[in-house]
Structures are given as C-alpha cells and as structure tokens.
N, C-alpha and C. Protein backbone atom coordinates (compact mmCIF):
# COMPACT_ATOMS: atom_id res chain seq x y z
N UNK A 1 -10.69 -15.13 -8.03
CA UNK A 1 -10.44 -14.11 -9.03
C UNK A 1 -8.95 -13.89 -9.15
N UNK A 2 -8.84 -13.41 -10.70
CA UNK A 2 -7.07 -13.47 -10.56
C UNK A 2 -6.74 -11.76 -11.19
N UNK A 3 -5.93 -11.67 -10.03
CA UNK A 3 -5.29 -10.06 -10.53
C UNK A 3 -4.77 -10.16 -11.69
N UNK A 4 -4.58 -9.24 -12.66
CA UNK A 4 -4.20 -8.99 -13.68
C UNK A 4 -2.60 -7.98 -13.04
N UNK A 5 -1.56 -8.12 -12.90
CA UNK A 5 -0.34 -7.42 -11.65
C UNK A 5 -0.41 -6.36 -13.27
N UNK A 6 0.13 -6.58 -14.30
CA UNK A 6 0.69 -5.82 -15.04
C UNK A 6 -0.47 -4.45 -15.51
N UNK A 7 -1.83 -4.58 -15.52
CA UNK A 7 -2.85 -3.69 -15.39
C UNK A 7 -2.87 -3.20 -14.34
N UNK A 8 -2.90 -3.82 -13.27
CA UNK A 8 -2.98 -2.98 -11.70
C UNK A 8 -2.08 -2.06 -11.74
N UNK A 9 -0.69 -2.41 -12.02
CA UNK A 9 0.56 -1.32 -11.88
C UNK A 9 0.33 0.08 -12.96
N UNK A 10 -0.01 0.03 -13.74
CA UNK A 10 -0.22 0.99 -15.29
C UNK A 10 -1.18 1.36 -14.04
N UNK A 11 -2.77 0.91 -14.13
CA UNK A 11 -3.28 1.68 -13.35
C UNK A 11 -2.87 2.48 -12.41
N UNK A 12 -2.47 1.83 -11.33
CA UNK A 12 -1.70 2.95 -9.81
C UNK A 12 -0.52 4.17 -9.77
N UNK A 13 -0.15 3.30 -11.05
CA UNK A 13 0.54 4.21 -11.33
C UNK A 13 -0.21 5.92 -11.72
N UNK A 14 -0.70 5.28 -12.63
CA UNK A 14 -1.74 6.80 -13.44
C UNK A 14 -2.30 7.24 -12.69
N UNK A 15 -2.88 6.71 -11.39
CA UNK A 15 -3.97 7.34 -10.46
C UNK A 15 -3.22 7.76 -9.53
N UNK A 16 -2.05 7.27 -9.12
CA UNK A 16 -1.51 8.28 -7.96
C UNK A 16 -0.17 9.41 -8.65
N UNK A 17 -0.20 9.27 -10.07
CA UNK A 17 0.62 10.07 -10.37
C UNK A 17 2.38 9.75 -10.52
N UNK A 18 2.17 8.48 -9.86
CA UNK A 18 4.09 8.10 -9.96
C UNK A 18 4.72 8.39 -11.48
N UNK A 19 5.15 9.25 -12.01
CA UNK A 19 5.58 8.97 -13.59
C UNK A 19 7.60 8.77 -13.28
N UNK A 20 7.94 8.18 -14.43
CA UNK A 20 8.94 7.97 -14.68
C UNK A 20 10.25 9.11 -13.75
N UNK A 21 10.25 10.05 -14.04
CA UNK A 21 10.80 11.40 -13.45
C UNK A 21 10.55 10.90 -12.03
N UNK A 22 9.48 11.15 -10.97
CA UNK A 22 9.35 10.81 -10.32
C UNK A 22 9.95 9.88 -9.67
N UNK A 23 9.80 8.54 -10.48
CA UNK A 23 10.54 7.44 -9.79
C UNK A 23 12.10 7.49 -9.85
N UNK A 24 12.77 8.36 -10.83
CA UNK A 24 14.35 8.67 -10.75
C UNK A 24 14.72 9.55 -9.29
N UNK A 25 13.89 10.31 -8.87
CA UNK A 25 14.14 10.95 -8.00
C UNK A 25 13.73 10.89 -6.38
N UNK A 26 13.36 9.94 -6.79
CA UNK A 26 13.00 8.63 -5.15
C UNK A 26 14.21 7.86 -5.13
N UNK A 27 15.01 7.24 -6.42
CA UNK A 27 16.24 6.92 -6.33
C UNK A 27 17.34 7.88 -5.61
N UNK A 28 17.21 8.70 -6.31
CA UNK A 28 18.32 9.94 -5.85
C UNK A 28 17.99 10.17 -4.85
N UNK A 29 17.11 10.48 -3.91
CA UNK A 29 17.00 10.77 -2.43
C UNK A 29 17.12 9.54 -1.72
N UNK A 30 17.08 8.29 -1.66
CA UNK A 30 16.94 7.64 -1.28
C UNK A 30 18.33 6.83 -0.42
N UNK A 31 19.47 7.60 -0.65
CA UNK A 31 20.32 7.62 0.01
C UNK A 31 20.66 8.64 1.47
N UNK A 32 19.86 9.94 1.18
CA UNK A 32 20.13 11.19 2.47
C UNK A 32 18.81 10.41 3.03
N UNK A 33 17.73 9.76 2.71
CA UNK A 33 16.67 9.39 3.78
C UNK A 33 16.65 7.89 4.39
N UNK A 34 17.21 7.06 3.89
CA UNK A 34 16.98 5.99 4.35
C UNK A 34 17.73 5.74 6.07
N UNK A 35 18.37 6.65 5.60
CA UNK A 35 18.99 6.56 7.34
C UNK A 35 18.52 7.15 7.92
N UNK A 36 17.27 7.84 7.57
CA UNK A 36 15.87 8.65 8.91
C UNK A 36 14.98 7.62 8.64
N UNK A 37 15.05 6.58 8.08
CA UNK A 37 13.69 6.24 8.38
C UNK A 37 13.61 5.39 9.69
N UNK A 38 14.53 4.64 9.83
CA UNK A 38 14.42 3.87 11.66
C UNK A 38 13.40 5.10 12.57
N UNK A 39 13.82 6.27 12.44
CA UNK A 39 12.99 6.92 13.12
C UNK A 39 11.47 7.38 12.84
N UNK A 40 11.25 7.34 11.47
CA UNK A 40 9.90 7.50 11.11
C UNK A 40 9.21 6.53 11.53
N UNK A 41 9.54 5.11 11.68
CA UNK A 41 9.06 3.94 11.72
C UNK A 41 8.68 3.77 13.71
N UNK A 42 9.69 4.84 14.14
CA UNK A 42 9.45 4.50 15.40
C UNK A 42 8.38 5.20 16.08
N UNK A 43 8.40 6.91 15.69
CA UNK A 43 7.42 7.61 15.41
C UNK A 43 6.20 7.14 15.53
N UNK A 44 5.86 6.72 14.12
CA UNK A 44 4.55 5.79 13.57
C UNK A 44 4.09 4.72 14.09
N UNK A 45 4.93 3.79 14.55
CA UNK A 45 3.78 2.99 15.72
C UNK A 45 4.04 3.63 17.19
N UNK A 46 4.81 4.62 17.72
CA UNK A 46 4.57 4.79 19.03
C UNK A 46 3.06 5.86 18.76
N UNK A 47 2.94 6.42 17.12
CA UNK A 47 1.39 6.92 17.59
C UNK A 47 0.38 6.50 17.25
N UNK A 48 0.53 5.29 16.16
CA UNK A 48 -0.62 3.95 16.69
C UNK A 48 -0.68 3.68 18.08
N UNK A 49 0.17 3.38 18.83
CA UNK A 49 0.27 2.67 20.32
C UNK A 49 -0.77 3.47 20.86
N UNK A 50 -1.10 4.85 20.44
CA UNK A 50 -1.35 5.23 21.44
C UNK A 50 -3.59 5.69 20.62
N UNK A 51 -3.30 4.94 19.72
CA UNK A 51 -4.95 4.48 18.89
C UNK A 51 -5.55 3.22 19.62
N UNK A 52 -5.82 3.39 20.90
CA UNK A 52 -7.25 1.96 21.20
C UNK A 52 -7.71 1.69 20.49
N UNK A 53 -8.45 1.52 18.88
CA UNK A 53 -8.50 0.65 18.06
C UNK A 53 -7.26 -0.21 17.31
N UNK A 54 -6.24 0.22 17.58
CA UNK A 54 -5.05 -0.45 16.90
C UNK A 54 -4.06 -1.11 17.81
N UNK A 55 -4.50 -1.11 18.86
CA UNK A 55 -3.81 -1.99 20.16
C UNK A 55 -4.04 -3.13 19.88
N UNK A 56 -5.24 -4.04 19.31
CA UNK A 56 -5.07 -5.41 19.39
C UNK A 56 -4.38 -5.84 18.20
N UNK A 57 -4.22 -4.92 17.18
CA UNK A 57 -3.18 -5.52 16.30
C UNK A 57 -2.07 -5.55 16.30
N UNK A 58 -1.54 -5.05 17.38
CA UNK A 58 -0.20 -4.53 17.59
C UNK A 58 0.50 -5.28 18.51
N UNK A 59 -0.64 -5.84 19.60
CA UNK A 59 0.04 -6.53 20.49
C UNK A 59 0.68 -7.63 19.85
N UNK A 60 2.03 -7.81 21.07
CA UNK A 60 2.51 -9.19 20.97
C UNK A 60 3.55 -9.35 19.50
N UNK A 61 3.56 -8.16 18.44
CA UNK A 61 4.28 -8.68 17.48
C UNK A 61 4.81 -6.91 16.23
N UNK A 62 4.70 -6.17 17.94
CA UNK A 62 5.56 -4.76 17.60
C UNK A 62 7.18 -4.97 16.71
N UNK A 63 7.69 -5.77 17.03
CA UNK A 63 9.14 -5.94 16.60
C UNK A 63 8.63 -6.28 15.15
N UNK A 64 8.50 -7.31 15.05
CA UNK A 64 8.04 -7.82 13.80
C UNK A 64 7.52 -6.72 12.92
N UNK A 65 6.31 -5.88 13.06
CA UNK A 65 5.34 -4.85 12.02
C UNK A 65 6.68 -3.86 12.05
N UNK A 66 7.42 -3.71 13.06
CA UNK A 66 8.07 -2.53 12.60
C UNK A 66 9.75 -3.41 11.98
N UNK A 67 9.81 -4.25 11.72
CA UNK A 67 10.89 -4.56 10.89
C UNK A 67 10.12 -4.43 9.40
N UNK A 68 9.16 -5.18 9.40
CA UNK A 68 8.13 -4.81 8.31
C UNK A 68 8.31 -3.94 7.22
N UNK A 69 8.06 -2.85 8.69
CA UNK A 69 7.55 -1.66 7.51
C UNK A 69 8.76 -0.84 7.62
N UNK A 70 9.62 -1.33 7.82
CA UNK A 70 11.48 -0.57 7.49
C UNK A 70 11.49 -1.02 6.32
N UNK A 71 11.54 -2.45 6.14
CA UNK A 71 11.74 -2.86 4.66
C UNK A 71 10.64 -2.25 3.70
N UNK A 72 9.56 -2.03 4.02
CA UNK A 72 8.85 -1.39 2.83
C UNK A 72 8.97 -0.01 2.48
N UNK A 73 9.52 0.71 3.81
CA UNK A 73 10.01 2.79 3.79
C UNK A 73 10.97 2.28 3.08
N UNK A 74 11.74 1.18 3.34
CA UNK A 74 13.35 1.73 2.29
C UNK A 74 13.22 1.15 0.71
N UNK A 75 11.98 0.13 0.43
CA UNK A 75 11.35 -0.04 -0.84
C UNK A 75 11.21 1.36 -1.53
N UNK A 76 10.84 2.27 -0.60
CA UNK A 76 10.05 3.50 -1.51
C UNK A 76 10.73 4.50 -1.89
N UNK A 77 12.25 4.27 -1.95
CA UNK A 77 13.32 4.73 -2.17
C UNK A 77 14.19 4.23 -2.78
N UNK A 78 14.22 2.40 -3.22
CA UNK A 78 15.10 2.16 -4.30
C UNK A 78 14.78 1.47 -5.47
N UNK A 79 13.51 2.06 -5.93
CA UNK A 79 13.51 2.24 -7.38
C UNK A 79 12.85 1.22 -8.24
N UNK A 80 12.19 0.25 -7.75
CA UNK A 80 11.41 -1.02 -8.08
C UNK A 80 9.77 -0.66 -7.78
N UNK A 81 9.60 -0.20 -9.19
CA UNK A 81 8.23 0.69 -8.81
C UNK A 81 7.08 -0.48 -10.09
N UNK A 82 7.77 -1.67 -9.75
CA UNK A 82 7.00 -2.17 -11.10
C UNK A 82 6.38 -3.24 -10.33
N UNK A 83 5.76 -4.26 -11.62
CA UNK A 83 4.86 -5.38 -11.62
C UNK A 83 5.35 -6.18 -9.36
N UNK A 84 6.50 -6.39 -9.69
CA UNK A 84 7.12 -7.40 -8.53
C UNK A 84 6.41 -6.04 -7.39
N UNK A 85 7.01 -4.96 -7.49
CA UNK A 85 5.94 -4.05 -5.86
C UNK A 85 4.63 -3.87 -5.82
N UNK A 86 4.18 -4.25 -7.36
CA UNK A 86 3.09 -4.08 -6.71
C UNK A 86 2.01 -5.38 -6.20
N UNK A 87 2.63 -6.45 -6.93
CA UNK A 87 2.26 -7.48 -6.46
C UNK A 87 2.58 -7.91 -4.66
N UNK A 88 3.80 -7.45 -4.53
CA UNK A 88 4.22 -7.21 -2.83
C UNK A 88 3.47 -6.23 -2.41
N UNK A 89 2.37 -5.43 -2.69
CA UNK A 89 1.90 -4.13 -1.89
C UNK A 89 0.25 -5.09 -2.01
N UNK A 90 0.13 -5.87 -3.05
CA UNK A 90 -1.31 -6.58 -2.85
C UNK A 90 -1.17 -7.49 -1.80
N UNK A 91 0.13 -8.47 -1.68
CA UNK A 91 0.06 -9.31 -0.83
C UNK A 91 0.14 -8.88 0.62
N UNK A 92 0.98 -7.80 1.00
CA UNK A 92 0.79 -6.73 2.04
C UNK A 92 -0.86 -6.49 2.54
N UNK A 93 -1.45 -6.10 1.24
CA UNK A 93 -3.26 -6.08 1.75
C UNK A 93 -3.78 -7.08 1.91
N UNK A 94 -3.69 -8.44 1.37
CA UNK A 94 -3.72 -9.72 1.65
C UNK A 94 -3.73 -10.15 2.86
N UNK A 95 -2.36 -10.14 3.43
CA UNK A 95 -2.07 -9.66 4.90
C UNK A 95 -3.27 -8.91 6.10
N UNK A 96 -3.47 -7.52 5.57
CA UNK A 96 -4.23 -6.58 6.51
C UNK A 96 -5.96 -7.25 6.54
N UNK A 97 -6.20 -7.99 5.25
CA UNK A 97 -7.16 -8.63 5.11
C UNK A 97 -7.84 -9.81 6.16
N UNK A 98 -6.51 -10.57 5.86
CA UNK A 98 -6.71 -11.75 6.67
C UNK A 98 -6.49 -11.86 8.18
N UNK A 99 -6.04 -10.39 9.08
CA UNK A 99 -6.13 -10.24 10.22
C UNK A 99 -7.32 -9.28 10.79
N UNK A 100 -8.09 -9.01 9.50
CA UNK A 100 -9.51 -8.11 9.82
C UNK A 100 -9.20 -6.71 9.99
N UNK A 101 -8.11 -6.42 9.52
CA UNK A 101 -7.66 -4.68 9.77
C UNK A 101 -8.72 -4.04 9.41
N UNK A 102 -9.43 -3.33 9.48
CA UNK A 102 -10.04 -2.57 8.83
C UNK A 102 -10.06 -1.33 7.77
N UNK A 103 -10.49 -1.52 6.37
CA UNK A 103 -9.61 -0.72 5.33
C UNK A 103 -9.36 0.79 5.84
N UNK A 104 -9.99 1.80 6.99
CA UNK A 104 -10.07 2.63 7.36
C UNK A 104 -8.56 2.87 7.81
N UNK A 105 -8.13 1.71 8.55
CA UNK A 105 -6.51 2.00 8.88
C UNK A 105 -5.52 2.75 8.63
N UNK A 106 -5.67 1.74 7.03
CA UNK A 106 -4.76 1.91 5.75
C UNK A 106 -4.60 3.02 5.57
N UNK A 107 -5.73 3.68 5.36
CA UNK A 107 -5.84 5.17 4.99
C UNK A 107 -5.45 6.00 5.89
N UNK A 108 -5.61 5.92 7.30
CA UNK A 108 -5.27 6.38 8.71
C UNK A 108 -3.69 6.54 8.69
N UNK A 109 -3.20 4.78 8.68
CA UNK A 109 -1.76 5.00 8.68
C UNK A 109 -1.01 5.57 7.58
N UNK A 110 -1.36 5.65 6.44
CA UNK A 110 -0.84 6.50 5.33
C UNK A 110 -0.43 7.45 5.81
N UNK A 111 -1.83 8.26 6.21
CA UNK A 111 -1.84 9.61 6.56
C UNK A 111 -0.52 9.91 7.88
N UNK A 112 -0.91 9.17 8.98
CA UNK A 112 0.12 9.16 9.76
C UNK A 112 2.14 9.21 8.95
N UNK A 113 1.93 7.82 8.38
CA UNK A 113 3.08 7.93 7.67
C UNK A 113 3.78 8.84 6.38
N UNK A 114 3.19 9.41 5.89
CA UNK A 114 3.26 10.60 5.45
C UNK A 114 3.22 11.71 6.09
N UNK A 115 2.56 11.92 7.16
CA UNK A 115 3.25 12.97 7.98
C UNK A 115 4.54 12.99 8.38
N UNK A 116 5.02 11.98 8.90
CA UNK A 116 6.44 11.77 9.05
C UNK A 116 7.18 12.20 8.33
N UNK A 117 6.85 11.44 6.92
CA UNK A 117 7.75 11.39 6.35
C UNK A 117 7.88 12.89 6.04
N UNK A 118 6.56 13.96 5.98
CA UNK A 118 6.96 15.40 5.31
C UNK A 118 7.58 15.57 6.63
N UNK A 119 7.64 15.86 7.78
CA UNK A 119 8.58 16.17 8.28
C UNK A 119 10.02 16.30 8.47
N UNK A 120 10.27 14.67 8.12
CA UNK A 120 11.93 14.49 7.67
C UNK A 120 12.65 15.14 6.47
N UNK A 121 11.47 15.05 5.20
CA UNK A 121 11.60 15.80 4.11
C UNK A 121 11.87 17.14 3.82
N UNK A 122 10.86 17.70 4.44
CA UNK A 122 10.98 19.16 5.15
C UNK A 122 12.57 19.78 6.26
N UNK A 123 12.87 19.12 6.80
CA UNK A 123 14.34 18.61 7.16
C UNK A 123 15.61 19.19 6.62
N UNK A 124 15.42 17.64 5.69
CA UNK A 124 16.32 17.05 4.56
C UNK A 124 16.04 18.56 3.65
N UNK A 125 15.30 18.71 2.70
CA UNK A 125 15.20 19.35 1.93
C UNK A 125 14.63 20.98 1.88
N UNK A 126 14.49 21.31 3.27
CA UNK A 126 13.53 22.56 3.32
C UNK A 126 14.35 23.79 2.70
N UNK A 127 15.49 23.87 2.22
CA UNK A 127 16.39 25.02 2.28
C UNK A 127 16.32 25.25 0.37
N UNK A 128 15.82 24.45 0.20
CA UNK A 128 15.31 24.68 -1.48
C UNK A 128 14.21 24.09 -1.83
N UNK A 129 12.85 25.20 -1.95
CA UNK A 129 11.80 24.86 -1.98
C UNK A 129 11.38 24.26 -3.17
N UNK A 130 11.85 24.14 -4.25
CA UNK A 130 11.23 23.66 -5.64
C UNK A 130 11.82 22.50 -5.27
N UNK A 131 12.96 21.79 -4.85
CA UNK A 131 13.12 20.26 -5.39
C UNK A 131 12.23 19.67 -4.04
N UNK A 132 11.78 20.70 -2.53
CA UNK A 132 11.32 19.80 -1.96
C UNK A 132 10.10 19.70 -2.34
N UNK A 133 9.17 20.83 -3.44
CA UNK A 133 7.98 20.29 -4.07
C UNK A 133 8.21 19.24 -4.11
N UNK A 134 9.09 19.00 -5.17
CA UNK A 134 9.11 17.54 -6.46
C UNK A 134 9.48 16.35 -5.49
N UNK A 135 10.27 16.26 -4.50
CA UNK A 135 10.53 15.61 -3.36
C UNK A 135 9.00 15.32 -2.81
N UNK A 136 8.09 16.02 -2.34
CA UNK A 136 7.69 15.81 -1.54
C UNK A 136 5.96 15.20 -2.46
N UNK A 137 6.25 15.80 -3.37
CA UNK A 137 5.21 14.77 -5.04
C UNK A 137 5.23 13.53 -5.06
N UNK A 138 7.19 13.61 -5.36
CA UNK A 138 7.41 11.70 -5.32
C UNK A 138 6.93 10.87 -4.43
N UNK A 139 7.28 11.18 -3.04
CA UNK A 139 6.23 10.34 -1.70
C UNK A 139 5.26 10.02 -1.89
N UNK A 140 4.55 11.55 -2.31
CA UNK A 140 3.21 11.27 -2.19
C UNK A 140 2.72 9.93 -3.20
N UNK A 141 3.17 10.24 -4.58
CA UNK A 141 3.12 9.59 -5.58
C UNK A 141 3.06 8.18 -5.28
N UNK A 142 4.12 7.86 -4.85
CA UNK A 142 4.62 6.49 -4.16
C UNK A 142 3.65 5.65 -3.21
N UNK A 143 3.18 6.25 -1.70
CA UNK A 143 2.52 6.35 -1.02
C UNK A 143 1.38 6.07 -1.26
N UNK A 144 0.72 7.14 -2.25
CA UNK A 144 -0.64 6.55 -2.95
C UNK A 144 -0.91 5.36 -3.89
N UNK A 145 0.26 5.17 -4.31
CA UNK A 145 0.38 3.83 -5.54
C UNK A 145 0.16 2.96 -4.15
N UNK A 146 0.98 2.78 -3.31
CA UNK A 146 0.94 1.61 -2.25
C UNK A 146 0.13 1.21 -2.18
N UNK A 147 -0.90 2.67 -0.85
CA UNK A 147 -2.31 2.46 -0.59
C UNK A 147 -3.66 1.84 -1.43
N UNK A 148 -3.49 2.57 -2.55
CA UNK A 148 -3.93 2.12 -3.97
C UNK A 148 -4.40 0.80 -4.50
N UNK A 149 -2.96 0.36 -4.12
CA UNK A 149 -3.04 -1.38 -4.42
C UNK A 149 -3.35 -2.44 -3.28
N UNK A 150 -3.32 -2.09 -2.24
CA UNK A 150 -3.09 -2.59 -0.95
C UNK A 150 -4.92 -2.02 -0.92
N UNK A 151 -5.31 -1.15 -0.68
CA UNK A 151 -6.83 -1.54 -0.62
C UNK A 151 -7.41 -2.23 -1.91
N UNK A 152 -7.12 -2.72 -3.40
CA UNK A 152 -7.24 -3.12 -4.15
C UNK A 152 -7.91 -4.55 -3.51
N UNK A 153 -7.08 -5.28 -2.51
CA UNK A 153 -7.14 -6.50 -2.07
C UNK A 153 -8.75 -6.43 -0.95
N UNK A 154 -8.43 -5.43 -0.66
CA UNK A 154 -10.02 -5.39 0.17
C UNK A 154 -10.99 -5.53 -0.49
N UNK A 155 -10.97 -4.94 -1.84
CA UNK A 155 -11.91 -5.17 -2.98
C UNK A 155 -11.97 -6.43 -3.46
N UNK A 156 -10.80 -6.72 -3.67
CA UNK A 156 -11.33 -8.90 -4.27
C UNK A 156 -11.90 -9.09 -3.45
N UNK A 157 -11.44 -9.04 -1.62
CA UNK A 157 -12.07 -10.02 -0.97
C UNK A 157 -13.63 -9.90 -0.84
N UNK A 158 -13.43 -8.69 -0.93
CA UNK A 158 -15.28 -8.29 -0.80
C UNK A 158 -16.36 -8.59 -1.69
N UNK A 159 -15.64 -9.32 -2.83
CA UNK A 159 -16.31 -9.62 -4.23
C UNK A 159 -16.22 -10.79 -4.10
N UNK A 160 -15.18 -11.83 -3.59
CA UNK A 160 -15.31 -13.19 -3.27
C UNK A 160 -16.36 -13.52 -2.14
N UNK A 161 -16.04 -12.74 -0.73
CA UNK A 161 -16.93 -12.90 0.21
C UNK A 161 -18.74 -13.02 -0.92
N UNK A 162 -19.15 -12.03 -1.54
CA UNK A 162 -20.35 -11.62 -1.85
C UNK A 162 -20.97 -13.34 -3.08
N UNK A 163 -19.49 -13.22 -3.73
CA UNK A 163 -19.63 -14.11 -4.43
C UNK A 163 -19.94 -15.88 -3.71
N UNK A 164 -19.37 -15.99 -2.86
CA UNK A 164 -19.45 -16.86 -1.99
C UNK A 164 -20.80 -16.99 -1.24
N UNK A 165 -21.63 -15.94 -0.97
CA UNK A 165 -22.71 -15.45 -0.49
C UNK A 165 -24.32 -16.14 -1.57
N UNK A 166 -23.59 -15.58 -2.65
CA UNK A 166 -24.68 -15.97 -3.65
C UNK A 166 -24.41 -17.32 -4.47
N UNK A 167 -23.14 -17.67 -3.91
CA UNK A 167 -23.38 -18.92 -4.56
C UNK A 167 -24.16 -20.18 -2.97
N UNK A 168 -24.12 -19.72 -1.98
CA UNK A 168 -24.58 -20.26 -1.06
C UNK A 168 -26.51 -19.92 -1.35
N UNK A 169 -26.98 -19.10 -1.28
CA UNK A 169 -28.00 -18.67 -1.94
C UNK A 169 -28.95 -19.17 -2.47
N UNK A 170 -27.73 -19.22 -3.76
CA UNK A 170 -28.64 -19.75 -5.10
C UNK A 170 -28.26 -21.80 -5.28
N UNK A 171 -27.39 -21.90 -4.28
CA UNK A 171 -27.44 -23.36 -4.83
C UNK A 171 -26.24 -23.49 -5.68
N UNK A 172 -25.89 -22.67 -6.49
CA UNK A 172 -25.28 -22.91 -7.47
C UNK A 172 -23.95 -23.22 -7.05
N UNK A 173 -23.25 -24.22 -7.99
CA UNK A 173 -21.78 -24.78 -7.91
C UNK A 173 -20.78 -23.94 -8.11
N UNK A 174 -19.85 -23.65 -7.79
CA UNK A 174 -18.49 -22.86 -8.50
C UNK A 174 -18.33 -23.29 -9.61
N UNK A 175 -17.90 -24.28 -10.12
CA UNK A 175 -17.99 -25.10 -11.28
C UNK A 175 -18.79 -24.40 -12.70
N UNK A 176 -20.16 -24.41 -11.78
CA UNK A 176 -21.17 -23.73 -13.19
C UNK A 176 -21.10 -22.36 -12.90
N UNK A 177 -20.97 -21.60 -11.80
CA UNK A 177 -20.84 -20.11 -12.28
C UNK A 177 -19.60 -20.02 -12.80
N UNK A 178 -18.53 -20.46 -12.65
CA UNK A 178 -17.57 -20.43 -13.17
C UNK A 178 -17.22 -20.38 -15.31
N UNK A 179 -18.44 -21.67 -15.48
CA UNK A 179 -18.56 -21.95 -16.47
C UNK A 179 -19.53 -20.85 -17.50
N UNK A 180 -20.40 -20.40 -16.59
CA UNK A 180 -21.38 -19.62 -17.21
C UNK A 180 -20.54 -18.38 -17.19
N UNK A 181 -19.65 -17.63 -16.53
CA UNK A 181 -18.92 -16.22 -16.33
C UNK A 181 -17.95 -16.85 -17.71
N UNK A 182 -17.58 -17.63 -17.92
CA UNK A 182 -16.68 -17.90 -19.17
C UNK A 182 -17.27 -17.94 -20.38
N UNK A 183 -18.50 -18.25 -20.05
CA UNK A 183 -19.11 -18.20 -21.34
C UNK A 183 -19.68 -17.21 -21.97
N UNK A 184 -20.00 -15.99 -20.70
CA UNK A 184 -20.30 -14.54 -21.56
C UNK A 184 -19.36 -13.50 -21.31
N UNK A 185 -17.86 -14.25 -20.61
CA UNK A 185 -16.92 -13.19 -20.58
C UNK A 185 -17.30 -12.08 -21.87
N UNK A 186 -17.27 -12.40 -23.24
CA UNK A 186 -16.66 -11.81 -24.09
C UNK A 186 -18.17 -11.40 -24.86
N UNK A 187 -19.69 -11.22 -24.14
CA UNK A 187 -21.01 -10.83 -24.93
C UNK A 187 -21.18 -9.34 -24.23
C-alpha cells in the first residue's frame, strides 16, 4: 500500500490542531528550548529504564535512541512541519514497527515526553501565562501530529499483515487482487 505523504500531512495536521500560527511560534521558541532539551531526553529514557516492558528495547543501543530522539525534540522546534516530517515521523513508525514496539508505547512515551517537556515550558515560560498557553498548544499540537502519523504506520502494517492473511487463505495471487482492487477502485 502506498501512503498518500501530502493527504496524511493536511490530515495530522487538522486532527492535532498544528495551524500555521502555531507553527511560527515553535520557530520562535525554539531557540530558549533547544538547549533544555539534552535534558528532557535524558529524563525520558532514564524513566523508560526504569519500565520492565521497555528494557528489552533499550538494551544495548541507549546512546543511539537517545541521539535519535535529540534530533527529532530539536525537529519540533525548527519549523519543517510539512510533507518531508511527516514522511520522517512514518518512517520513525516504520522503525517501532519492525522491532515489535508495541503501539501502546508510542502513546506511553508521548505522554512521558510531554511531560517533560511541560515542565521545561512551564520554566521557560511560566511568568506569562497566556503565551505559555499558546506555547504549551504548539507542543501539544506538534506532538500529536507526530504520534498521529507514526501510529499511522501501525495501521498499514496491520492491513498488509491481514491482507497477506487472506491472500494465503483464499489462494489468491497478489497479482489478481491487485488487479481486481484496480478495477473497482473507482465503483
């Protein structure tokens, strides 16, 4: 199955709320936070480390996930909120896919990582409560577009797996379901 990147993004966008405004002002902060995030990042897996379900993914290649996900905290701050991230936030789930993460994680570590991050935010910005609303919107905004798209990929696979299932099943070739799905794409 082939993603459609430029529908996915319009979508995630609309569903987690990122609008234009928004994304100007992830720019503009994105200079007082990027130099907290080494610490959010350190935060966030020392309290995975401490999740016995998330120990075997962790072992052996801590350095690595957390260079990772530096480069993706400081993504969410300079301003490339289009087709190219979100195609990098599917291949990211791609990723969580093909090591058996379980989509429950995703949602887990969000949550985790967004705590952080309101903390630092709260910080940074607590001394004027209206821009740290709108501050603390944009994250979210952001955050959810990620998650958004990144479980997106759990969904192909689960439709290929099924698809794969019934074509074992029924006998049938890729070839001809292939041919027959083309032929009533459009009835």
């Amino acid at each position: 199955m082939t993603q459609d990147f430029e529908k996915l993004t319009g979508y995630a966008k609309q569903f987690s709320g990122l609008t234009p405004e928004l994304e100007t002002l992830l720019q503009q902060i994105g200079g007082q936070i990027k130099p907290r995030l080494a610490q959010v990042t350190e935060d966030f897996y020392g309290q995975l480390a401490t999740i016995p379900q998330a120990a075997a993914f962790l072992e052996g290649r801590i350095d690595t996930l957390k260079a990772a996900h530096m480069r993706w905290l400081e993504s969410l701050f300079s301003g490339r909120y289009d087709q190219a991230y979100v195609e990098y936030m599917y291949k990211v789930g791609n990723v969580h896919v093909k090591v058996n993460l379980p989509v429950e994680f995703m949602a887990g570590a969000m949550t985790l990582i967004n705590n952080r991050l309101i903390g630092t935010l709260v910080e940074t910005y607590g001394g004027d409560q209206a821009h740290l609303a709108k501050v603390l919107e944009a994250v979210s905004a952001i955050t959810g577009m990620s998650l958004l798209v990144m479980q997106q990929s759990y969904q192909e696979a689960s439709l290929a797996e099924e698809l794969e299932k019934f074509l074992k099943i029924s006998g049938m070739s890729r070839t001809l379901f292939t041919n027959l799905a083309l032929a009533y794409k459009d009835k």
